[in-house]
C-alpha atoms as a PDB file:
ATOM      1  CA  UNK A   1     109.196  99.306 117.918  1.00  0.00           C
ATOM      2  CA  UNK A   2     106.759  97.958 120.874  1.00  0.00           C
ATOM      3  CA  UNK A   3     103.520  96.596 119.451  1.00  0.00           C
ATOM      4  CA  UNK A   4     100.132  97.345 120.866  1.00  0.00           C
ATOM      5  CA  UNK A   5      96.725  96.871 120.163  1.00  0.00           C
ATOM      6  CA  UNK A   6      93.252  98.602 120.410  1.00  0.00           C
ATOM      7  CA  UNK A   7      90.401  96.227 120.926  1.00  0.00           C
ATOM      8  CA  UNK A   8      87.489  96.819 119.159  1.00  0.00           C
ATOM      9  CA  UNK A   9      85.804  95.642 115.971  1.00  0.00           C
ATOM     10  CA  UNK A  10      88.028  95.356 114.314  1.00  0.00           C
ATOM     11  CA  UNK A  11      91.210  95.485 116.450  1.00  0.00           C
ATOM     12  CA  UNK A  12      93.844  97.833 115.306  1.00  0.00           C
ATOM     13  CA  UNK A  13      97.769  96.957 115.677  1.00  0.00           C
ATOM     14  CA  UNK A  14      99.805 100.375 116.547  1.00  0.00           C
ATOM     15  CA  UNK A  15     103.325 100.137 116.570  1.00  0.00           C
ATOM     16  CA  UNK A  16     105.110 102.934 118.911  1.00  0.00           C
ATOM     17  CA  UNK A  17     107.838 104.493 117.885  1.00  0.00           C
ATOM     18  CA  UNK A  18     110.265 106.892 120.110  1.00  0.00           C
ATOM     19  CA  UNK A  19     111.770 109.476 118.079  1.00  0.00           C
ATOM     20  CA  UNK A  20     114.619 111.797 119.547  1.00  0.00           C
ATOM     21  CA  UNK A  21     113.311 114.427 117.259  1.00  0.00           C
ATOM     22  CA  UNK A  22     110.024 114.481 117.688  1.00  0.00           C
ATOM     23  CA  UNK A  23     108.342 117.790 119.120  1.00  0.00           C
ATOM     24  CA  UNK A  24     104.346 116.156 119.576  1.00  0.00           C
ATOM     25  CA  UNK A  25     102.443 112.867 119.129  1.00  0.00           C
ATOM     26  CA  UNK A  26     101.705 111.467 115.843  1.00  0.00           C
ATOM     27  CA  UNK A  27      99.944 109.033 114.049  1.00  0.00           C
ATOM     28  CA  UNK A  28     100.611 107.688 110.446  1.00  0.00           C
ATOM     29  CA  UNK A  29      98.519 105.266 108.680  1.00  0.00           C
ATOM     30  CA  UNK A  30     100.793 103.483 105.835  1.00  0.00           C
ATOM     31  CA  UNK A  31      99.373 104.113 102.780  1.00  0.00           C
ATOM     32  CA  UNK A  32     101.849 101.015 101.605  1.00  0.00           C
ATOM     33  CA  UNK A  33     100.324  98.561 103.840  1.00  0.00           C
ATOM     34  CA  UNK A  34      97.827  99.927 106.019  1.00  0.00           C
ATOM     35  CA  UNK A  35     100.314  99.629 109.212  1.00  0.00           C
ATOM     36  CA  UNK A  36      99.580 102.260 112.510  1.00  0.00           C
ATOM     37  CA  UNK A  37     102.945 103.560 113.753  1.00  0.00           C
ATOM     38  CA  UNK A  38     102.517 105.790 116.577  1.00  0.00           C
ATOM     39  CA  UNK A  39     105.435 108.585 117.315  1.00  0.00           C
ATOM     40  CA  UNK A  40     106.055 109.740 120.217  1.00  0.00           C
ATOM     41  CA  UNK A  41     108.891 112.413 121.812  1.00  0.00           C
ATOM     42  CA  UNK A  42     111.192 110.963 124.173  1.00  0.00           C
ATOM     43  CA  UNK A  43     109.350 112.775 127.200  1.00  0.00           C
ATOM     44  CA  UNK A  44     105.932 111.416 126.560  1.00  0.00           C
ATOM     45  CA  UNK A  45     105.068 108.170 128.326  1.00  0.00           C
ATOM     46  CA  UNK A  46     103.624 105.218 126.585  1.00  0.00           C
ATOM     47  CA  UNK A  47     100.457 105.901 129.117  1.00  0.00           C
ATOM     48  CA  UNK A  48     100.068 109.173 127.972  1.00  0.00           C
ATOM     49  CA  UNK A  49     100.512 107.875 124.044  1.00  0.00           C
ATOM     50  CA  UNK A  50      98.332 104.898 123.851  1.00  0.00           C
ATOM     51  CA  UNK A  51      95.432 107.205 125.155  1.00  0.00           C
ATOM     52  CA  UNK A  52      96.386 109.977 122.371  1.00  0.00           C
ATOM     53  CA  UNK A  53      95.916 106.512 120.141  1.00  0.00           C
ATOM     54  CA  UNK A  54      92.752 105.336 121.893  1.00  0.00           C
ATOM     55  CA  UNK A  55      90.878 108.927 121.324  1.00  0.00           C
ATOM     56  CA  UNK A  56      91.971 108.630 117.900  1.00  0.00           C
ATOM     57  CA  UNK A  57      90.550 104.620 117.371  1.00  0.00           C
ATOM     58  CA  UNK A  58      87.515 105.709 115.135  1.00  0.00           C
ATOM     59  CA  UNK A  59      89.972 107.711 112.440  1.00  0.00           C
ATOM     60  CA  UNK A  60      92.019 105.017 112.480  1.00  0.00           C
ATOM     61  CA  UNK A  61      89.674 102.632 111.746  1.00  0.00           C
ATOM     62  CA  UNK A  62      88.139 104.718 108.778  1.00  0.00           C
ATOM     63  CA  UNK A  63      91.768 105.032 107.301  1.00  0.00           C
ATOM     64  CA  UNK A  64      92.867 101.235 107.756  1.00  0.00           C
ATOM     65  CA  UNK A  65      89.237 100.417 106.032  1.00  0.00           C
ATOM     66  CA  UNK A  66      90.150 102.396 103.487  1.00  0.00           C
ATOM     67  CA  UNK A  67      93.367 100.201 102.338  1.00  0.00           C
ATOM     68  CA  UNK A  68      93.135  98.658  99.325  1.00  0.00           C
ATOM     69  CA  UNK A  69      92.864  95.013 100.026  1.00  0.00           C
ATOM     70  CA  UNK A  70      95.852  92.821  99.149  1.00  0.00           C
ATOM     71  CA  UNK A  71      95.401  90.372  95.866  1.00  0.00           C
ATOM     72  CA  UNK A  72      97.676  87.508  96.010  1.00  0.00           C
ATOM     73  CA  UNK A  73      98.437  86.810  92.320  1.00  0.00           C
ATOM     74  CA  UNK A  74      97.058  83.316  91.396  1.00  0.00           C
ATOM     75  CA  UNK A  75      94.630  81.540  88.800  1.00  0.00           C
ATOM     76  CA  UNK A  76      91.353  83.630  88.975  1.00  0.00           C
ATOM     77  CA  UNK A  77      93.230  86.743  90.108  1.00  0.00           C
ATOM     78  CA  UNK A  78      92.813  89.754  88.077  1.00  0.00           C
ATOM     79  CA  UNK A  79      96.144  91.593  87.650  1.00  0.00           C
ATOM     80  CA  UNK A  80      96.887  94.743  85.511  1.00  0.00           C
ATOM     81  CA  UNK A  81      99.073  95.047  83.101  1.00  0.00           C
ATOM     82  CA  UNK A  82      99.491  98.446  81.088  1.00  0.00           C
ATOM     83  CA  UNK A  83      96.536  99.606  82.772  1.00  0.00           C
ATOM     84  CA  UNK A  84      94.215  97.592  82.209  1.00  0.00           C
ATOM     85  CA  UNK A  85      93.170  94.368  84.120  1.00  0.00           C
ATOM     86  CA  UNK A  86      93.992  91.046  82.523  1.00  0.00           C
ATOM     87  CA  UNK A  87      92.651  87.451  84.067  1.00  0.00           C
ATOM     88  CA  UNK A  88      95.128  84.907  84.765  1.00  0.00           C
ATOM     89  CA  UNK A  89      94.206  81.950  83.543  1.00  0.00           C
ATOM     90  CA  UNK A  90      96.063  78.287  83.326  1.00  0.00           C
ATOM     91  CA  UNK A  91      97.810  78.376  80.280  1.00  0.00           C
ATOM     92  CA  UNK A  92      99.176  75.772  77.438  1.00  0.00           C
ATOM     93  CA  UNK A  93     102.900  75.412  76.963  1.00  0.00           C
ATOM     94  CA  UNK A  94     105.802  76.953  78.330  1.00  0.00           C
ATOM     95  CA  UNK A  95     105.209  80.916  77.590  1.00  0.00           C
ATOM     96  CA  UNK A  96     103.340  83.091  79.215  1.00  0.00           C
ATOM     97  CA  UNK A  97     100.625  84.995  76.692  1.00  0.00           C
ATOM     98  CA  UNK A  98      98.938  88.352  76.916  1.00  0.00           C
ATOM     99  CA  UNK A  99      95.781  89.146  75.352  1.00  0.00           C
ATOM    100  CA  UNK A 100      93.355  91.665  75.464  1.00  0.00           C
ATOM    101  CA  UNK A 101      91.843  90.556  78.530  1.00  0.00           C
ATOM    102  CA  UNK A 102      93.822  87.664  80.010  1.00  0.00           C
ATOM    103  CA  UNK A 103      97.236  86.202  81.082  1.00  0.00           C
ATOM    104  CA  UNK A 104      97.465  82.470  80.059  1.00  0.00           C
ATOM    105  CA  UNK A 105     100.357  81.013  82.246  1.00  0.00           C
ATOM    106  CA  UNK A 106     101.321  77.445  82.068  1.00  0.00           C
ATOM    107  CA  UNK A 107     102.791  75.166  84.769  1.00  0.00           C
ATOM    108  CA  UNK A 108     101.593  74.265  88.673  1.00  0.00           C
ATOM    109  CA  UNK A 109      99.387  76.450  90.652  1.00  0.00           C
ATOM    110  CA  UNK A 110     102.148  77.018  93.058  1.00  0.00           C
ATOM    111  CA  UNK A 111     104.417  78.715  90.257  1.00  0.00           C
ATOM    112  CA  UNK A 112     102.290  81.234  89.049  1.00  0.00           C
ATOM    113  CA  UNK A 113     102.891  84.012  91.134  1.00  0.00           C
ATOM    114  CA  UNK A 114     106.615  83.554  90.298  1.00  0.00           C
ATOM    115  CA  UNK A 115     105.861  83.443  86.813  1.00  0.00           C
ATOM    116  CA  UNK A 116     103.573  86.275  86.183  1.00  0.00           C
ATOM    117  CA  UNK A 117     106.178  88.408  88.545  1.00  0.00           C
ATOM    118  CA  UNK A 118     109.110  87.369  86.026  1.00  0.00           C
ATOM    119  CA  UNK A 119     106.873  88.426  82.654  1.00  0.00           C
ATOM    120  CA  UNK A 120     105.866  91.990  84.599  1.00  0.00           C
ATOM    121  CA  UNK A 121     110.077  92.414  84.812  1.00  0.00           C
ATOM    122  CA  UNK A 122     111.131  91.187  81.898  1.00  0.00           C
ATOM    123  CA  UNK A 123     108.445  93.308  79.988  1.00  0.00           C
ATOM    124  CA  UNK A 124     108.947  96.596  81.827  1.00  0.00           C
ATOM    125  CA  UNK A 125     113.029  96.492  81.080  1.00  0.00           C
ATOM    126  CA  UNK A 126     111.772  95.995  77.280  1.00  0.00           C
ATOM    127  CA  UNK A 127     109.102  98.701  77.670  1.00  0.00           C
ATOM    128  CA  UNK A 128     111.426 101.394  80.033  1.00  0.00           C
ATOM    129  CA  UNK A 129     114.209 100.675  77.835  1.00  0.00           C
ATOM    130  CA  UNK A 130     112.605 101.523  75.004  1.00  0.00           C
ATOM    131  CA  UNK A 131     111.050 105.004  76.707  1.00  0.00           C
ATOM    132  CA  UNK A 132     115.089 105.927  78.115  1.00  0.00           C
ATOM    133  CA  UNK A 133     116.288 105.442  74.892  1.00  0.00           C
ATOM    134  CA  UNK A 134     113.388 107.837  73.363  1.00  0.00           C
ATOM    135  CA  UNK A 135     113.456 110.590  75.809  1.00  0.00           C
ATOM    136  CA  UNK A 136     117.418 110.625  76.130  1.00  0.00           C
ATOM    137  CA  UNK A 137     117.558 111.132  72.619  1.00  0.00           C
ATOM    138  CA  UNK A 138     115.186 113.939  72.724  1.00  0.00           C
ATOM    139  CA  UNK A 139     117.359 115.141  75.475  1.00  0.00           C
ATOM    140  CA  UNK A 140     120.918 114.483  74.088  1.00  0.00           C
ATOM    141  CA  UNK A 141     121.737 111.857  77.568  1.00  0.00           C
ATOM    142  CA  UNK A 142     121.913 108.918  77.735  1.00  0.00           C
ATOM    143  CA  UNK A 143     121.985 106.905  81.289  1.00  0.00           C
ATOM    144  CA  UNK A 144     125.096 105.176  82.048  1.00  0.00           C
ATOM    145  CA  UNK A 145     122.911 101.800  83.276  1.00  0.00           C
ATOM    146  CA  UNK A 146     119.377 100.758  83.830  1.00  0.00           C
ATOM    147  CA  UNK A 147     118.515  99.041  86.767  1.00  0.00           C
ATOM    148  CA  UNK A 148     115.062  98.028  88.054  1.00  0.00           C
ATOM    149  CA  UNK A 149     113.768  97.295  91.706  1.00  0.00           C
ATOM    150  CA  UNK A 150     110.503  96.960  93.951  1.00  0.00           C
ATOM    151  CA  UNK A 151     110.639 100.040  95.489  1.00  0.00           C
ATOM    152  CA  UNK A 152     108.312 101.626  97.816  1.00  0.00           C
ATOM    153  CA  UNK A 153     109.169 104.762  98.360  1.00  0.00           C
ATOM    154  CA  UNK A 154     109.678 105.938  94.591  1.00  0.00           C
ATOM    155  CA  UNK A 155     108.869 105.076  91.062  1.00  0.00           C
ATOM    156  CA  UNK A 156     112.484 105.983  89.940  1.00  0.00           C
ATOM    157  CA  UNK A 157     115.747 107.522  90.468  1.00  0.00           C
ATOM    158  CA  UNK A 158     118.848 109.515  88.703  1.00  0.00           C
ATOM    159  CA  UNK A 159     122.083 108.846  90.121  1.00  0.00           C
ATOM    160  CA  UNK A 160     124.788 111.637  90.384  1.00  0.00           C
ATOM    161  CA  UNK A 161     126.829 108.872  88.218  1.00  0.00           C
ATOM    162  CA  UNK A 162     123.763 108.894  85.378  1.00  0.00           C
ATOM    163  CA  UNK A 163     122.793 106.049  86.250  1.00  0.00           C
ATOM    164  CA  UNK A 164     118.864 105.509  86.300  1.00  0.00           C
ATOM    165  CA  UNK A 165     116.523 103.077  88.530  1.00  0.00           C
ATOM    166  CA  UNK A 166     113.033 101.991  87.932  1.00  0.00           C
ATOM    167  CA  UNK A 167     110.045 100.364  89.707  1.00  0.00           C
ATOM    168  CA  UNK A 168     109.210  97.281  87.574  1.00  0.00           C
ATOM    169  CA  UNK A 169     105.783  97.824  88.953  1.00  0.00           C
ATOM    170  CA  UNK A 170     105.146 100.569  86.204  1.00  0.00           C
ATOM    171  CA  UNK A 171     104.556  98.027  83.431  1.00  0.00           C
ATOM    172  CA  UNK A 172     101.334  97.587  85.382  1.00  0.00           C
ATOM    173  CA  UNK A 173     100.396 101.474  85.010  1.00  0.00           C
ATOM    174  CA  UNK A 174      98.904 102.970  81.871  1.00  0.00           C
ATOM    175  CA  UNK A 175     101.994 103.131  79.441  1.00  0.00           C
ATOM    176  CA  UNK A 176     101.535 107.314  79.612  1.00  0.00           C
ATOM    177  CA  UNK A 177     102.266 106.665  83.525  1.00  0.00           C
ATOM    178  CA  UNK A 178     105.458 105.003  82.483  1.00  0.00           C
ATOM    179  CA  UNK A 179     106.240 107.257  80.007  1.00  0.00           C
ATOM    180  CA  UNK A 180     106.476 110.281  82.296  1.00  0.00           C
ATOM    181  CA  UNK A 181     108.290 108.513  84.992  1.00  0.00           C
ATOM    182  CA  UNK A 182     110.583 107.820  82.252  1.00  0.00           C
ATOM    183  CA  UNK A 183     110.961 111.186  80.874  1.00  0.00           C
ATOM    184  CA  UNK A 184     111.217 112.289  84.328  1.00  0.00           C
ATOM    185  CA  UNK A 185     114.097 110.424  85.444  1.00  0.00           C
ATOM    186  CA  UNK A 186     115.927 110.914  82.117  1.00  0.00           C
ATOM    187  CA  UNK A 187     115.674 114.873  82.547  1.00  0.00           C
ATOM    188  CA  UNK A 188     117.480 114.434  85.933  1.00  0.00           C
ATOM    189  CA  UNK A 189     120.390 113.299  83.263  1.00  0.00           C
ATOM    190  CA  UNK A 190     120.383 117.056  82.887  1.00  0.00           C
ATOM    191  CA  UNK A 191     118.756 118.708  85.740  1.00  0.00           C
ATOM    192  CA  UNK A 192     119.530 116.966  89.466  1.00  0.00           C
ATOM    193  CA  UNK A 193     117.255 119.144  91.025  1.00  0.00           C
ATOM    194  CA  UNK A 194     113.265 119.826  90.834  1.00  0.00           C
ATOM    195  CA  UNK A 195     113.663 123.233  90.062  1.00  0.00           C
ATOM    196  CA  UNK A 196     112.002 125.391  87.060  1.00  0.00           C
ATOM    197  CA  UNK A 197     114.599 124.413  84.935  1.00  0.00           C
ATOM    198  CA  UNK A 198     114.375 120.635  85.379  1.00  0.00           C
ATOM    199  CA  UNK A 199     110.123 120.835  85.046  1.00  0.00           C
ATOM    200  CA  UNK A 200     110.883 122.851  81.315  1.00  0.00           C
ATOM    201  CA  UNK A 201     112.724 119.814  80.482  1.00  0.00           C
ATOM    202  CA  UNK A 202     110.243 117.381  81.456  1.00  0.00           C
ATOM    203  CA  UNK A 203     107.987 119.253  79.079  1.00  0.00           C
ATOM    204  CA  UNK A 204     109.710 119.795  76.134  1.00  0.00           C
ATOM    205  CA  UNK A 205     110.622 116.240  76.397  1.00  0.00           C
ATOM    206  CA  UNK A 206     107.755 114.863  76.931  1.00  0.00           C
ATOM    207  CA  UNK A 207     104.550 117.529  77.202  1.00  0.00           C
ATOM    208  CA  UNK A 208     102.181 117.821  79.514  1.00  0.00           C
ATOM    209  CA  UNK A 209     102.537 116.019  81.988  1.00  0.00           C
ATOM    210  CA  UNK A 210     100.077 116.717  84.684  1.00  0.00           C
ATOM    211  CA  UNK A 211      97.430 113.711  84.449  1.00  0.00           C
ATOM    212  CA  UNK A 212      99.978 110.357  84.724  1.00  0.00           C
ATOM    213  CA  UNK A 213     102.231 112.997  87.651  1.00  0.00           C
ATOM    214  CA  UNK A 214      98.744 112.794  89.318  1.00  0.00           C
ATOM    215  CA  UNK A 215      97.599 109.131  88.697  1.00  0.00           C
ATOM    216  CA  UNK A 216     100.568 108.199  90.376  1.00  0.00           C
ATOM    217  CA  UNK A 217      99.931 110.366  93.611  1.00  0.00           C
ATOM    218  CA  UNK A 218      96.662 109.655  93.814  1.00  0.00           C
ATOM    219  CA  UNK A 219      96.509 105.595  92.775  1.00  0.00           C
ATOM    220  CA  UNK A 220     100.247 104.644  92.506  1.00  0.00           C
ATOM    221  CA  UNK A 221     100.616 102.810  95.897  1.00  0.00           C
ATOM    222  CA  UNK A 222      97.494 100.398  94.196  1.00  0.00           C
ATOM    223  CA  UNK A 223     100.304  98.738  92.747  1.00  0.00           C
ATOM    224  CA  UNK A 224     101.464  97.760  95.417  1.00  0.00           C
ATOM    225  CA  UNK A 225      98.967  95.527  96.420  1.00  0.00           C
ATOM    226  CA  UNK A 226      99.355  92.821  94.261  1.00  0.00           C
ATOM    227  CA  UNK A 227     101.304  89.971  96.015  1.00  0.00           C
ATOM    228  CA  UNK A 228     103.573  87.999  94.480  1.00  0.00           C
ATOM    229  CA  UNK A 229     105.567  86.333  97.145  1.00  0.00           C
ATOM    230  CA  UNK A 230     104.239  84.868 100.412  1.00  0.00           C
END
């Protein structure tokens, strides 16, 4: 994709993008990482786009502003875990420990991101596994493996094989936002669809489940900007 930039205060990177099925000019703001990409039909001219782009500067502007800013995970950082935000702070030892309020983690500066990222993992396989296991039994399924991944474009997935994937990235949610993605995956064990049927199983799994569904559409992507890796 050819980059380009509006000048201005302050300047704004678009990246155009020529689509073969693209009927009109577009404009998405990443809610992921802020990025501009610009889409344009094969006819239009990158001329005629960049203007379409310059009219637009002021929205995109407002919507880049509007990002959450990136934390990069360190000493002093706060970082949530469970939901609620925990301080790391140089720790004693070899282990990492959680309290009410903090994240003690031992070792250099330079290691911490690597460590905290390794706790988050290891602690949401302990804390998904123990959700699959609950809601499968409820169900009468169990998955035929448990994976888990940094995705970006979902919290989790059923495979036609019954095999389930997870965003470790959860464990930093409210354990009710978990819970759901949990009991939503697992009832794709029975339903592979998002039909009536598979949203009855959801709830007699698990209940309502209308608040975490809409924490995570409205405030999921937050989680995504803690950095862990340069």
């Amino acid at each position: 994709m050819a980059q380009h930039i509006i000048p201005g205060t302050p300047p704004v990177s678009v990246a155009l993008r020529r689509s073969s099925r693209a009927r009109r000019i577009s404009l998405r703001v990443s809610r992921l990482d802020g990025k501009v990409t610009l889409t344009i039909p094969s006819s239009v001219s990158e001329r005629e786009a960049m203007a379409f782009a310059f009219e637009k500067q002021d929205w995109l502007r407002k919507q880049v502003a509007q990002q959450p800013e990136t934390v990069v995970v360190s000493h002093g950082a706060s970082v949530p875990v469970a939901g609620r935000p925990r301080l790391i702070v140089p720790g004693a030892g070899r282990s990492l420990r959680l309290g009410s309020d903090e994240l003690a983690v031992p070792g250099k500066p330079e290691q911490v991101a690597r460590k905290v990222q390794g706790f988050l993992k290891e602690l949401a396989r302990h804390r998904l596994a123990e959700a699959v296991d609950h809601y499968g039994a409820r169900l009468g399924r169990q998955p035929t493996k448990l994976t888990l991944r940094d995705t970006r474009s979902r919290w989790g997935s059923c495979s036609s094989t019954g095999a389930l994937m997870f965003s470790w990235r959860l464990v930093m949610a409210a354990p009710d936002v978990l819970d759901y993605v949990a009991a939503h995956e697992v009832a794709h064990l029975k339903e592979m669809n998002h039909s009536q049927a598979f949203w009855n199983e959801v709830t007699v799994i698990h209940g309502p489940y209308e608040a975490p569904r809409r924490w995570l559409r409205d405030h999921g992507q937050e989680l995504h900007r803690y950095q862990f890796a340069a």
